[in-house]
C-alpha atoms as a PDB file:
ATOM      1  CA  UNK A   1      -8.094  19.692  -8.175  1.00  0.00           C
ATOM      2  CA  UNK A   2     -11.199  17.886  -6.848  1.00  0.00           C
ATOM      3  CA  UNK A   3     -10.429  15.598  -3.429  1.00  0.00           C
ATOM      4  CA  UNK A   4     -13.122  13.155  -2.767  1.00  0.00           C
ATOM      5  CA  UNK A   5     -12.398  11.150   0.728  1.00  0.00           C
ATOM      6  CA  UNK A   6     -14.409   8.005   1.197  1.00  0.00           C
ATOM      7  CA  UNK A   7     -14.737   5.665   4.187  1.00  0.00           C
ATOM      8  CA  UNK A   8     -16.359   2.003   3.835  1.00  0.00           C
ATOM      9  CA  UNK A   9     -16.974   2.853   0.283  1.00  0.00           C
ATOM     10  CA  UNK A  10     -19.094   5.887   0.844  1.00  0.00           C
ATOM     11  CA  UNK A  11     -18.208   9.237   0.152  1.00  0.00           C
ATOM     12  CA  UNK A  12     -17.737  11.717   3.070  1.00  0.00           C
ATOM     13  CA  UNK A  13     -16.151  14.908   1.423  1.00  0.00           C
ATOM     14  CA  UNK A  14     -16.338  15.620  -1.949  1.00  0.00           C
ATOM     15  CA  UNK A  15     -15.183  18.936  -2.724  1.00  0.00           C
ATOM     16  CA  UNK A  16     -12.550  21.430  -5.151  1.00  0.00           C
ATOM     17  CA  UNK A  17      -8.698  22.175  -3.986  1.00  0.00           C
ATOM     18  CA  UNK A  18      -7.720  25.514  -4.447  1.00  0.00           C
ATOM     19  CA  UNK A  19      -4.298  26.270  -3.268  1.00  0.00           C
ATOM     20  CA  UNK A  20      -4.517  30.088  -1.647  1.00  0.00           C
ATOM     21  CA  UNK A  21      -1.294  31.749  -0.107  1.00  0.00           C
ATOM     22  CA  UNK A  22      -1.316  32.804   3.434  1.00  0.00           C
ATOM     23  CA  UNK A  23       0.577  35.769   4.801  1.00  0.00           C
ATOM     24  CA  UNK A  24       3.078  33.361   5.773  1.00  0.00           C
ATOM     25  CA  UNK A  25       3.388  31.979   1.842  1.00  0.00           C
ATOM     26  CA  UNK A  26       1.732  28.778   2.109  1.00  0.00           C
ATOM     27  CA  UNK A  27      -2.115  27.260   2.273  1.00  0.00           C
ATOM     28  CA  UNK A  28      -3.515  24.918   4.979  1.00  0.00           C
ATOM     29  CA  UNK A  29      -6.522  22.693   4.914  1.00  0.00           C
ATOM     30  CA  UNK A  30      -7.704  20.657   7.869  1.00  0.00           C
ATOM     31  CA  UNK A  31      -9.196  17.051   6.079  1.00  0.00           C
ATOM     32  CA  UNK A  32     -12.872  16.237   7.967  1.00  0.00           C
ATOM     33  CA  UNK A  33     -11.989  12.464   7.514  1.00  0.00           C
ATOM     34  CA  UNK A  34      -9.450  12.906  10.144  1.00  0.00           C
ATOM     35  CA  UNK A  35      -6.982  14.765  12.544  1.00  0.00           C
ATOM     36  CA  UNK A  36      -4.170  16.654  11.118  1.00  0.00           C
ATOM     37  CA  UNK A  37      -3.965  18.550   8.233  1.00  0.00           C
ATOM     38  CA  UNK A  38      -2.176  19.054   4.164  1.00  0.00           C
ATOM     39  CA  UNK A  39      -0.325  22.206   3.459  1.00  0.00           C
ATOM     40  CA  UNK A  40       0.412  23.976   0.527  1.00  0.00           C
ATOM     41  CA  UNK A  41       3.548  25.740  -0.177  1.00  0.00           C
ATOM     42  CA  UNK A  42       3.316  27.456  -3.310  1.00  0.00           C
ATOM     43  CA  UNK A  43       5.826  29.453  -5.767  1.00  0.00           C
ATOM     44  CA  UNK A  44       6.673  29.805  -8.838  1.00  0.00           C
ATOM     45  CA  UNK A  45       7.046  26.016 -10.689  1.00  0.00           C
ATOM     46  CA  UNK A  46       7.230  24.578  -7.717  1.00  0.00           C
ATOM     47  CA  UNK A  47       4.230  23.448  -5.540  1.00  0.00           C
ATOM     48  CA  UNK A  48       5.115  21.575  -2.581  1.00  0.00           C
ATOM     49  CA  UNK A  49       2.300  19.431  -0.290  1.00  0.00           C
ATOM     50  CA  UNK A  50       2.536  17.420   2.893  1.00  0.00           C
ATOM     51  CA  UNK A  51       0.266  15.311   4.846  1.00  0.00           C
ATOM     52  CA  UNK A  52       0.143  13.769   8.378  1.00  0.00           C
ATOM     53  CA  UNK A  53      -3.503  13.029   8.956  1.00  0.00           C
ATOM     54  CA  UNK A  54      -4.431  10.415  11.809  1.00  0.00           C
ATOM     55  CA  UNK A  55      -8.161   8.477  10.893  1.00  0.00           C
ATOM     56  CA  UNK A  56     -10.179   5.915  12.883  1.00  0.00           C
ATOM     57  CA  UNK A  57     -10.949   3.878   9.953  1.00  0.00           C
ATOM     58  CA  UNK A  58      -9.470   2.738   6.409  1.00  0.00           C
ATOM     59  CA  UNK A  59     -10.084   6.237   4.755  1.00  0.00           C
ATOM     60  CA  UNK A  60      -9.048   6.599   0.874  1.00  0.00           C
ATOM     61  CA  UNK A  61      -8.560  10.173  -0.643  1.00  0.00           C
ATOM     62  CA  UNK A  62      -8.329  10.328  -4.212  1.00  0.00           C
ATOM     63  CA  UNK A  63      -7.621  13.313  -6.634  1.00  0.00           C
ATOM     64  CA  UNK A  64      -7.495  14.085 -10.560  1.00  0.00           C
ATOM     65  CA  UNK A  65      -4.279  15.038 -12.492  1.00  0.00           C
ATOM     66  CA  UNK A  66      -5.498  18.462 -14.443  1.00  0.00           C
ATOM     67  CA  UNK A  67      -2.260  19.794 -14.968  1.00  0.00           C
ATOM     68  CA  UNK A  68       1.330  17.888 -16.734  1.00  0.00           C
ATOM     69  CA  UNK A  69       3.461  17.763 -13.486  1.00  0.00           C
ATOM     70  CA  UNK A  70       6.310  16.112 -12.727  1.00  0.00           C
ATOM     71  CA  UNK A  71       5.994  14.715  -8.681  1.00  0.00           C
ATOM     72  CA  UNK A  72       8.593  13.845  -6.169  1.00  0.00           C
ATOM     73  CA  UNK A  73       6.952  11.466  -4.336  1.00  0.00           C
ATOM     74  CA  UNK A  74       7.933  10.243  -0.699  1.00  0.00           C
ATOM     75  CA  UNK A  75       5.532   8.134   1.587  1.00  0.00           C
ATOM     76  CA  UNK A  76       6.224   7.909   5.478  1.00  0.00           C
ATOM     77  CA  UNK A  77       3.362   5.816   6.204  1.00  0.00           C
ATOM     78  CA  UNK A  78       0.264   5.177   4.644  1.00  0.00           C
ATOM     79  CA  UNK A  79      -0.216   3.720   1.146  1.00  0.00           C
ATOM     80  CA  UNK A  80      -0.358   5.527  -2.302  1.00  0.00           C
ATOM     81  CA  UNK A  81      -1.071   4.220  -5.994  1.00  0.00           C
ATOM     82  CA  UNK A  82      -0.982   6.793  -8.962  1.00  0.00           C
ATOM     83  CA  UNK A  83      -3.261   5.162 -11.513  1.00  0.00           C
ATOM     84  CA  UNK A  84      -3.300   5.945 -15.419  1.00  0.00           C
ATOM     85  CA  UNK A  85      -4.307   4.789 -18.700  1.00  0.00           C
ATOM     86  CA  UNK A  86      -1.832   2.217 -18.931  1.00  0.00           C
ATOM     87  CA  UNK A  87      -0.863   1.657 -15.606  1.00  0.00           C
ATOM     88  CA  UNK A  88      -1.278   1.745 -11.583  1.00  0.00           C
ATOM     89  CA  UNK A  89       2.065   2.121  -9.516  1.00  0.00           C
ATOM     90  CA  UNK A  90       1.838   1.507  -6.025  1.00  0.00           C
ATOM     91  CA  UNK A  91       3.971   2.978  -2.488  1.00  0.00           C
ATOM     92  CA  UNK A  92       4.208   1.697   0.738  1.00  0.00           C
ATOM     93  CA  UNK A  93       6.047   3.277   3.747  1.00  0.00           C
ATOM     94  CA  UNK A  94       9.509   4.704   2.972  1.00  0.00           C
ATOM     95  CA  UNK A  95       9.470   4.571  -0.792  1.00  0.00           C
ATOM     96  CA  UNK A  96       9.707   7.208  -3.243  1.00  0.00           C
ATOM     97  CA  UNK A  97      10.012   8.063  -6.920  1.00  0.00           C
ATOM     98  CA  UNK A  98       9.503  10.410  -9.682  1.00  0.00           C
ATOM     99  CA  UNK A  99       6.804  10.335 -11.393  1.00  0.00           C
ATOM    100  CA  UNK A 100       5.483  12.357 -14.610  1.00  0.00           C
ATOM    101  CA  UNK A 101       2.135  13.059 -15.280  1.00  0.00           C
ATOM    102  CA  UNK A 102       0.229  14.145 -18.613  1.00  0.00           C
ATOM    103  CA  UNK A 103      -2.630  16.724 -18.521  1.00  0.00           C
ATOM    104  CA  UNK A 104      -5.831  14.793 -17.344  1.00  0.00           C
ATOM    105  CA  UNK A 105      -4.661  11.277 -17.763  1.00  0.00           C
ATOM    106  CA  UNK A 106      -3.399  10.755 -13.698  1.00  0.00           C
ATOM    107  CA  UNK A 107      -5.137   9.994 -10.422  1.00  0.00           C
ATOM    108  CA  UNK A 108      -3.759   9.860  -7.430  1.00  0.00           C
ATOM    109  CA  UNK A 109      -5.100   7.726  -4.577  1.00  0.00           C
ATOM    110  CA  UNK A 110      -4.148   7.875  -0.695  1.00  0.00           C
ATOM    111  CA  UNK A 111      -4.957   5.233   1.805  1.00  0.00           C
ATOM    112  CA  UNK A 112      -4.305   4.531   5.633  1.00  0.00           C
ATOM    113  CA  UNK A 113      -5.926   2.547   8.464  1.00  0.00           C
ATOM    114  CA  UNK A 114      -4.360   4.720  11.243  1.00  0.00           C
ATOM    115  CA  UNK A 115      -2.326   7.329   9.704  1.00  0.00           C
ATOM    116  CA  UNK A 116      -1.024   9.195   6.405  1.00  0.00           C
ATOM    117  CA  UNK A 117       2.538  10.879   6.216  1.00  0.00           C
ATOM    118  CA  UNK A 118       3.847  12.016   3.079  1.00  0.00           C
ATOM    119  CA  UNK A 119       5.549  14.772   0.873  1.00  0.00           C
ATOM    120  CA  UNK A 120       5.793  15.190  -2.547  1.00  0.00           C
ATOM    121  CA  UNK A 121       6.789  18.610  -4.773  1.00  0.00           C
ATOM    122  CA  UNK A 122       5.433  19.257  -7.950  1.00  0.00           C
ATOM    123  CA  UNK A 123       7.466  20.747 -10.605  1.00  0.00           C
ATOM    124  CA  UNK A 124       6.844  22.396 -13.997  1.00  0.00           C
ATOM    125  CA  UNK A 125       8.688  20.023 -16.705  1.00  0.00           C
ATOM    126  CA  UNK A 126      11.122  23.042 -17.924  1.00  0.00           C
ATOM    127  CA  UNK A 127      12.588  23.193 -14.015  1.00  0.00           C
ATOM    128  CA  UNK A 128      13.268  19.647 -14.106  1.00  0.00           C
ATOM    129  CA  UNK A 129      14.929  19.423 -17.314  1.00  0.00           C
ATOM    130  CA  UNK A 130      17.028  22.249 -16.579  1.00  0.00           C
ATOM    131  CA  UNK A 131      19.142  20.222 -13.935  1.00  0.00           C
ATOM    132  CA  UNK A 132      19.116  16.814 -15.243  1.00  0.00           C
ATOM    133  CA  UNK A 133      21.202  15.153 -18.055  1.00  0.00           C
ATOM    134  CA  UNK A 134      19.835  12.340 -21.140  1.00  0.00           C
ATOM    135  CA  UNK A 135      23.325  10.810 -20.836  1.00  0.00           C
ATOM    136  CA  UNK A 136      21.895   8.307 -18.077  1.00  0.00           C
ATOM    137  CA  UNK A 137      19.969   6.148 -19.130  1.00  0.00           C
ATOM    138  CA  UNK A 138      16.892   6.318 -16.758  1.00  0.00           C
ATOM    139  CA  UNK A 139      17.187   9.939 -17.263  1.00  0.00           C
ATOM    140  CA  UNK A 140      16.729   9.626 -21.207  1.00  0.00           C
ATOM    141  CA  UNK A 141      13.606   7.088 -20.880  1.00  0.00           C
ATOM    142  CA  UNK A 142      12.022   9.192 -18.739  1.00  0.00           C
ATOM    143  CA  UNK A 143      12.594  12.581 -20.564  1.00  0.00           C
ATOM    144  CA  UNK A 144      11.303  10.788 -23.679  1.00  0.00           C
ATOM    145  CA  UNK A 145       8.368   9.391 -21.930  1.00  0.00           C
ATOM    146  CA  UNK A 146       7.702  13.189 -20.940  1.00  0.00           C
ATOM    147  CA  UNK A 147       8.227  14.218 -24.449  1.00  0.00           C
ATOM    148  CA  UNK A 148       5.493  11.647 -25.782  1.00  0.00           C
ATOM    149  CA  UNK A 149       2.929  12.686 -22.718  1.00  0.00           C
ATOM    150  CA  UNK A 150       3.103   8.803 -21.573  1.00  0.00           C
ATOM    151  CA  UNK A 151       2.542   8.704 -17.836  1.00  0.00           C
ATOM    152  CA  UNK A 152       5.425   7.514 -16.387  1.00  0.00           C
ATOM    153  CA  UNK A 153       7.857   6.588 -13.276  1.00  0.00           C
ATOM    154  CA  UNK A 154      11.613   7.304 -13.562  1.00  0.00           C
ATOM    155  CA  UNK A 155      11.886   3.467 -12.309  1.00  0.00           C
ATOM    156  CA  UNK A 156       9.835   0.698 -12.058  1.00  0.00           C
ATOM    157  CA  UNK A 157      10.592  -0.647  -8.252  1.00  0.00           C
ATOM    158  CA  UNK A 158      10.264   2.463  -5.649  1.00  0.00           C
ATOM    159  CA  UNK A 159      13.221   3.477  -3.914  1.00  0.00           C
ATOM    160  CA  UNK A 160      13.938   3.963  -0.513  1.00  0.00           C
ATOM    161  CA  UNK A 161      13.785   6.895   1.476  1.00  0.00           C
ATOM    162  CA  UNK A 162      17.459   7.701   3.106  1.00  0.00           C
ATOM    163  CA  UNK A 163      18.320   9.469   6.226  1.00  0.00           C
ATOM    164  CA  UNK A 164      19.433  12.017   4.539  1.00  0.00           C
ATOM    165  CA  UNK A 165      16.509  13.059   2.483  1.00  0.00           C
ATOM    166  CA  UNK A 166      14.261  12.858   5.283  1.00  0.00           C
ATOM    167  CA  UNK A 167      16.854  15.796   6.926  1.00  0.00           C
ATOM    168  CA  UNK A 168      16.323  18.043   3.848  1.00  0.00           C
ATOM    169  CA  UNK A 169      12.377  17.542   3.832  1.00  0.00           C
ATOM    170  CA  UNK A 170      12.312  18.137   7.811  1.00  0.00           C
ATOM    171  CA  UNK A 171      14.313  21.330   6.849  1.00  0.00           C
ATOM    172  CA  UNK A 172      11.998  22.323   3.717  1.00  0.00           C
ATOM    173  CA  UNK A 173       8.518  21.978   6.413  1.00  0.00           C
ATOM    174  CA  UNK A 174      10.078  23.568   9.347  1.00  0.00           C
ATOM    175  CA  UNK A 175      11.175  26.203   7.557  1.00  0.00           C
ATOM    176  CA  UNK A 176      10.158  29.721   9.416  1.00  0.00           C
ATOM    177  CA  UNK A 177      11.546  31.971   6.780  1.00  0.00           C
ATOM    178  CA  UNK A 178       9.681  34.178   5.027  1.00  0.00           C
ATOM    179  CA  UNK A 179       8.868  35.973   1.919  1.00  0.00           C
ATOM    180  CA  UNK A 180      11.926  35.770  -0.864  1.00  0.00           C
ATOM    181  CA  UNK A 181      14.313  34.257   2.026  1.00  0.00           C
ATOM    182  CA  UNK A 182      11.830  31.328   2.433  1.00  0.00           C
ATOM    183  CA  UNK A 183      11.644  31.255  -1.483  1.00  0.00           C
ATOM    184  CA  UNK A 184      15.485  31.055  -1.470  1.00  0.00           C
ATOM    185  CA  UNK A 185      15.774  28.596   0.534  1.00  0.00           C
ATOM    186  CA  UNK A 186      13.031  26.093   0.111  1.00  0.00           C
ATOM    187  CA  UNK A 187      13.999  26.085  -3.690  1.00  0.00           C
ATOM    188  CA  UNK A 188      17.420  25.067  -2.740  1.00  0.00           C
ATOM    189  CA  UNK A 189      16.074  22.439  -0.953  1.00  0.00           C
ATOM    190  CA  UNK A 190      14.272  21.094  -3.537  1.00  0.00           C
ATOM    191  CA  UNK A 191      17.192  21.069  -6.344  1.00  0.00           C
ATOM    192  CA  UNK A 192      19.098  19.225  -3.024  1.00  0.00           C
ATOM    193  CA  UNK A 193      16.335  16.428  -2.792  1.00  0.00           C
ATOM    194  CA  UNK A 194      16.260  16.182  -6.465  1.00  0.00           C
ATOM    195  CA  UNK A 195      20.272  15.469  -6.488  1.00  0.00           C
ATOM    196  CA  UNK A 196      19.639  12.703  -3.718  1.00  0.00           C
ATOM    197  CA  UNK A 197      16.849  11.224  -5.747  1.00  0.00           C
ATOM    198  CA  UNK A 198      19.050  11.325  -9.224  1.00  0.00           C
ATOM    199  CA  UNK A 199      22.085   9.850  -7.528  1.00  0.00           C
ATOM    200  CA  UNK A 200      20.229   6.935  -5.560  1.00  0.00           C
ATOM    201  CA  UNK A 201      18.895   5.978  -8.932  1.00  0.00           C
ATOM    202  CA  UNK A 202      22.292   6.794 -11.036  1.00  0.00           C
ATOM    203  CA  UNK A 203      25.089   6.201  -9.044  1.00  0.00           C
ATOM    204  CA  UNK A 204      24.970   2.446  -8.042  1.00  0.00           C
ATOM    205  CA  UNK A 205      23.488   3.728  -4.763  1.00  0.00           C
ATOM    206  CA  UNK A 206      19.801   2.248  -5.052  1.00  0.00           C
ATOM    207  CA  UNK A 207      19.006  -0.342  -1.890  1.00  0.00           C
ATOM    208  CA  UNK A 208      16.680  -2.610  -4.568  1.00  0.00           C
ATOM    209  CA  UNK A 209      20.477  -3.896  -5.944  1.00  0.00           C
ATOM    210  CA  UNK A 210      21.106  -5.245  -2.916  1.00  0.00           C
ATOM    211  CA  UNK A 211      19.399  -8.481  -1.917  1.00  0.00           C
ATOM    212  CA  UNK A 212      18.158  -7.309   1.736  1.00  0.00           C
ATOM    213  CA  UNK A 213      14.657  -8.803   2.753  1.00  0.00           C
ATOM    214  CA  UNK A 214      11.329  -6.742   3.008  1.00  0.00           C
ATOM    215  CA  UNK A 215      11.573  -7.903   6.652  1.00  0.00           C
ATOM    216  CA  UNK A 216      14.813  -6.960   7.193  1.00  0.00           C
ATOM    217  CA  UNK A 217      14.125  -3.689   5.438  1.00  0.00           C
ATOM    218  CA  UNK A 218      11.646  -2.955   8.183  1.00  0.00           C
ATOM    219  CA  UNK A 219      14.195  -3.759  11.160  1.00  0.00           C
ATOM    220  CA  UNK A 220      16.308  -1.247   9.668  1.00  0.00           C
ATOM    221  CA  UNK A 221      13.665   1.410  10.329  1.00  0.00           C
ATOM    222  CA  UNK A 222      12.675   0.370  13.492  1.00  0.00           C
ATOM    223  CA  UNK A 223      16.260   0.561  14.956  1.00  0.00           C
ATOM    224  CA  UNK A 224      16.675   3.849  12.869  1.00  0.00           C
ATOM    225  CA  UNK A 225      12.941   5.207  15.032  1.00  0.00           C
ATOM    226  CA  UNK A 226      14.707   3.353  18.446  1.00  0.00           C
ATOM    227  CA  UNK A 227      17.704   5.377  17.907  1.00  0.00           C
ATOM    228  CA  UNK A 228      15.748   8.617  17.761  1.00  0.00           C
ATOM    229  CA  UNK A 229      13.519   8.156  20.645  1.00  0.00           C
ATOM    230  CA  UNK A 230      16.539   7.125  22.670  1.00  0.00           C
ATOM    231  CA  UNK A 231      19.533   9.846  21.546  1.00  0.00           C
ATOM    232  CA  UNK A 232      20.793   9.494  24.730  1.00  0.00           C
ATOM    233  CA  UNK A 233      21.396   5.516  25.630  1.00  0.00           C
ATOM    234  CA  UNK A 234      24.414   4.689  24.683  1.00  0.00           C
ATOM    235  CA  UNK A 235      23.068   1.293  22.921  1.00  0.00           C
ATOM    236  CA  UNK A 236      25.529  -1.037  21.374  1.00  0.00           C
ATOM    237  CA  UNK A 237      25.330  -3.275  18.292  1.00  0.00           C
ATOM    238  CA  UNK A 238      24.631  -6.421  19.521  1.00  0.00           C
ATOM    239  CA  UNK A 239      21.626  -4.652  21.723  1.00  0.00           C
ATOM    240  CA  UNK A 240      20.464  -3.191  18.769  1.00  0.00           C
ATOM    241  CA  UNK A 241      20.089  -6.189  16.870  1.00  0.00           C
ATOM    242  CA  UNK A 242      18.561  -8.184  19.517  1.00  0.00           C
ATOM    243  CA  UNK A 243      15.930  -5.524  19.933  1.00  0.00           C
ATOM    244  CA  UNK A 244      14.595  -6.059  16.767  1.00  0.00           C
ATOM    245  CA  UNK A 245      15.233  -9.316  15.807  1.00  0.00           C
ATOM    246  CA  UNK A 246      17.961  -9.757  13.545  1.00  0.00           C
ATOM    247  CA  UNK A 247      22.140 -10.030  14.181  1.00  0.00           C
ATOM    248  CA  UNK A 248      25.079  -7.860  13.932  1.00  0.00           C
ATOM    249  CA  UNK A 249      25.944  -8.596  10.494  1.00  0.00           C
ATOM    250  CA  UNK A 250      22.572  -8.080   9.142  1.00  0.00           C
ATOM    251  CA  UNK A 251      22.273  -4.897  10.913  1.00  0.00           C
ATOM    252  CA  UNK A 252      25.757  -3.077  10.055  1.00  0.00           C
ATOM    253  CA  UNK A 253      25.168  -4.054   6.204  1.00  0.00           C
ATOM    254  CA  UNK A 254      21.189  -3.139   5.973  1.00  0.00           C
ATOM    255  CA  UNK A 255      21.860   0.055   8.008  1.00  0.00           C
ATOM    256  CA  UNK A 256      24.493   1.646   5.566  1.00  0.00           C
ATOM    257  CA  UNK A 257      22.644   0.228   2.382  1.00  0.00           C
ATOM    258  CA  UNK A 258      19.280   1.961   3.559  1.00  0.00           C
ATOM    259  CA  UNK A 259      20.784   5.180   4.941  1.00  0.00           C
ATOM    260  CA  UNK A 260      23.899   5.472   3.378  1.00  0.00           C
ATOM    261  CA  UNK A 261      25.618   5.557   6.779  1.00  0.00           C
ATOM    262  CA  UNK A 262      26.861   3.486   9.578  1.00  0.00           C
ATOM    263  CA  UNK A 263      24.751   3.054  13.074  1.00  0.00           C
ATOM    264  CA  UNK A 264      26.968   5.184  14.444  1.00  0.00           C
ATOM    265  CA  UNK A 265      27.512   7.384  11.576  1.00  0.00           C
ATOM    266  CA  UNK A 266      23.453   8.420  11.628  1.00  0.00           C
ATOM    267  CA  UNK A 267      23.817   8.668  15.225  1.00  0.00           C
ATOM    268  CA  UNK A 268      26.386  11.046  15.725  1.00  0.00           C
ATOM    269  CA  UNK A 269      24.777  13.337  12.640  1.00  0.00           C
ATOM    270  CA  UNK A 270      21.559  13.484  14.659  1.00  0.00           C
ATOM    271  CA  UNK A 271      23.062  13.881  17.491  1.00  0.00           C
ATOM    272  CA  UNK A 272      24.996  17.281  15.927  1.00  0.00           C
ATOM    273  CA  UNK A 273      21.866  17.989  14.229  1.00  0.00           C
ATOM    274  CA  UNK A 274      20.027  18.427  17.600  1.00  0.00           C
ATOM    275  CA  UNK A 275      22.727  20.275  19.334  1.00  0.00           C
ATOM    276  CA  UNK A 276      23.454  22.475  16.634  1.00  0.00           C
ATOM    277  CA  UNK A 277      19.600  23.788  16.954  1.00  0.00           C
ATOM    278  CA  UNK A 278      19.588  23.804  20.465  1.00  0.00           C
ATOM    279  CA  UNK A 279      22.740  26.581  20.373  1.00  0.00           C
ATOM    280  CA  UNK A 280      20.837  28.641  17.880  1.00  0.00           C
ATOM    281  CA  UNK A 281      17.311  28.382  19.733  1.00  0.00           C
ATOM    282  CA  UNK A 282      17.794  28.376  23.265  1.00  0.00           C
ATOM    283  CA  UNK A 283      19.494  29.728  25.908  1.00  0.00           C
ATOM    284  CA  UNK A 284      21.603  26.359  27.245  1.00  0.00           C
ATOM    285  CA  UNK A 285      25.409  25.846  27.966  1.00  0.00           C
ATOM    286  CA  UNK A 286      27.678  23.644  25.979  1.00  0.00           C
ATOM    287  CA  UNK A 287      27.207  21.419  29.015  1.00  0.00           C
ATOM    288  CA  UNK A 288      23.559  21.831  29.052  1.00  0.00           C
ATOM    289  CA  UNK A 289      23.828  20.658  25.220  1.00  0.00           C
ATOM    290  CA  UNK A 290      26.137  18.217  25.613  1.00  0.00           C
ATOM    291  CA  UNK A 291      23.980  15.987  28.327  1.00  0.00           C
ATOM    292  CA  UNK A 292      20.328  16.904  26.392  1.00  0.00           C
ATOM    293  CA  UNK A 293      22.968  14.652  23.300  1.00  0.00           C
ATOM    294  CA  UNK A 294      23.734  12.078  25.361  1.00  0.00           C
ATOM    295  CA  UNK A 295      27.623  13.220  26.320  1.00  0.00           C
ATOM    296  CA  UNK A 296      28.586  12.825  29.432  1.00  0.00           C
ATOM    297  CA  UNK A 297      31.893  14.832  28.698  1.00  0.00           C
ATOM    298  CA  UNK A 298      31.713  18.441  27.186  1.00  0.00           C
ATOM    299  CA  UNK A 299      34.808  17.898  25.967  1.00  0.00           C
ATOM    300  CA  UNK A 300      34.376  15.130  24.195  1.00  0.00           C
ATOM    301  CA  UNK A 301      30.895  16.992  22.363  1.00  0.00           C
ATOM    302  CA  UNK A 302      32.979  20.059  21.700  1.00  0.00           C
ATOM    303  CA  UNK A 303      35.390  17.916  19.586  1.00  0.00           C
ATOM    304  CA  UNK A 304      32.869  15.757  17.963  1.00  0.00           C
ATOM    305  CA  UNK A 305      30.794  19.167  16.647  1.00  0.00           C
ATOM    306  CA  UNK A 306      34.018  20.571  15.370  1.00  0.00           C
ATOM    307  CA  UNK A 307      34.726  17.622  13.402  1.00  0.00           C
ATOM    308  CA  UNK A 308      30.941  17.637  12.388  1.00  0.00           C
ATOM    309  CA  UNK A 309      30.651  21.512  11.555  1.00  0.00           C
ATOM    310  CA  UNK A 310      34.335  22.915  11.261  1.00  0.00           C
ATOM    311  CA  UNK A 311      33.686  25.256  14.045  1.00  0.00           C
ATOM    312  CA  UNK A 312      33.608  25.221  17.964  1.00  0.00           C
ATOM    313  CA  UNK A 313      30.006  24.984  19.563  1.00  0.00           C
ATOM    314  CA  UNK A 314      30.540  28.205  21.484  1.00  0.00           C
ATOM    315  CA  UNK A 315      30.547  30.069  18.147  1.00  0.00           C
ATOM    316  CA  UNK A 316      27.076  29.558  17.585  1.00  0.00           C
ATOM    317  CA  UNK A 317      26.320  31.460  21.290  1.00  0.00           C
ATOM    318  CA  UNK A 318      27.665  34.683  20.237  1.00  0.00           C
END
């Protein structure tokens, strides 16, 4: 694959991608244009790549399709457009699709003023096919474009990027397995990110059928980042709302359309999230947890993670 990065229209790096396995299973490549870096995580029919570069300036980094892949495509911030013979098709911050790509006929191009965060996993066509269906519709068009080598996206309009996928791709790149353990598990993942993808697009579950604003779509994901920088303040609806500029009503049905849960409902699951990694990784009371989670009663956490989990916190000390 041959990466050329360009700033004010002239070109700064121009060179070949090779993916190369580390000891650890994966490649990493530091990108001159910037800070950060793109890894590699490569096994069999699966390739998996994920950005966060900072720049200084508008940088573009484009690439060349030279294989038929099939990408999952998720955007954090930055910009992307995959551009073909017939079409361009464009994503913004928090969108994602699936996208098929003939043999040659794709390029990919990534673009950020400040900063670049994405994922995407590349599959072979027969691991795709094995766990979808033609009985859906979107499915069928798709599978058929695949079949005629048209370059394709398994919708037109982008969807958004839930809660819960972003969980499973925080799982899939802080994953410290290794060897056929890390295999195991990263391909579950993937089949798992798939599933959320298929049934945000299948099930009457896609956010573009509702008729929530661009602008309001943004709120949403600023009181989702306000809730994670502040697990601990006990913030209310109303103080929510007013923090970013919109009303109760707006916020409790945006919220659940977006993420699929309730304020409160992505709350407490981040909240277990935390403490559940906190028992496993360091050596803290349930007290200790329960405070760092914003409970002021250990009590009160120990029953919330049982309901969460189906097992006491202490459980996870021994």
């Amino acid at each position: 694959m041959l990466i050329k990065i360009e700033q004010e229209e002239e070109v700064i790096e121009l060179r070949e991608h090779i993916p190369l396995k580390n000891e650890k299973g994966y490649s990493e490549h530091t990108i001159s244009a910037g800070k950060g870096n793109y890894k590699d995580f490569l096994f069999k029919g699966i390739h998996i790549g994920y950005a966060h570069l900072l720049f200084e300036e508008k940088t573009k980094i484009s690439f060349a399709n030279k294989t038929e892949t099939i990408k999952m495509h998720f955007v954090f911030s930055g910009s992307t457009m995959m551009s073909s013979e017939i079409q361009t098709h464009p994503f913004e911050r928090y969108h994602h699709n699936l996208i098929y790509s003939p043999k040659s006929k794709t390029s990919w191009e990534w673009q950020a003023d400040t900063e670049l965060q994405l994922f995407e996993v590349t599959l072979k066509i027969d691991f795709f096919k094995k766990y979808v269906s033609k009985k859906d519709p979107y499915i069928s068009l798709f599978i058929d474009a695949i079949e005629k080598q048209i370059p394709s996206c398994i919708i037109n309009e982008n969807l958004t990027v839930t809660a819960e996928m972003i969980a499973v791709i925080k799982e899939i790149t802080d994953c410290e397995r290794e060897g056929t353990y890390k295999k195991m598990f990263v391909e579950a993942k993937i089949i798992q990110l798939l599933l959320l993808q298929l049934e945000q697009l299948c099930c009457n579950n896609c956010p573009i059928k509702c008729q929530l604003k661009k602008s309001d779509t943004t709120k949403m994901y600023q009181v989702r980042d306000v809730i994670l920088s502040n697990l601990k303040h006990p913030f209310s609806l109303k103080e929510l709302a007013h923090l970013v500029g919109t009303n109760e009503f707006t916020l409790k049905k945006g919220f659940k359309t977006i993420f699929g849960t309730t304020v409160f409902g992505f709350l407490n699951d981040i909240k277990m999230e935390k403490a559940q990694n906190l028992l496993t990784e360091q050596e803290l009371t349930i007290t200790q947890v329960a405070e760092l989670v914003g409970y002021k009663n250990a009590t009160h956490f120990t029953t919330a993670f049982k309901k969460k989990y189906g097992t006491l916190p202490s459980a996870l000390k021994k």
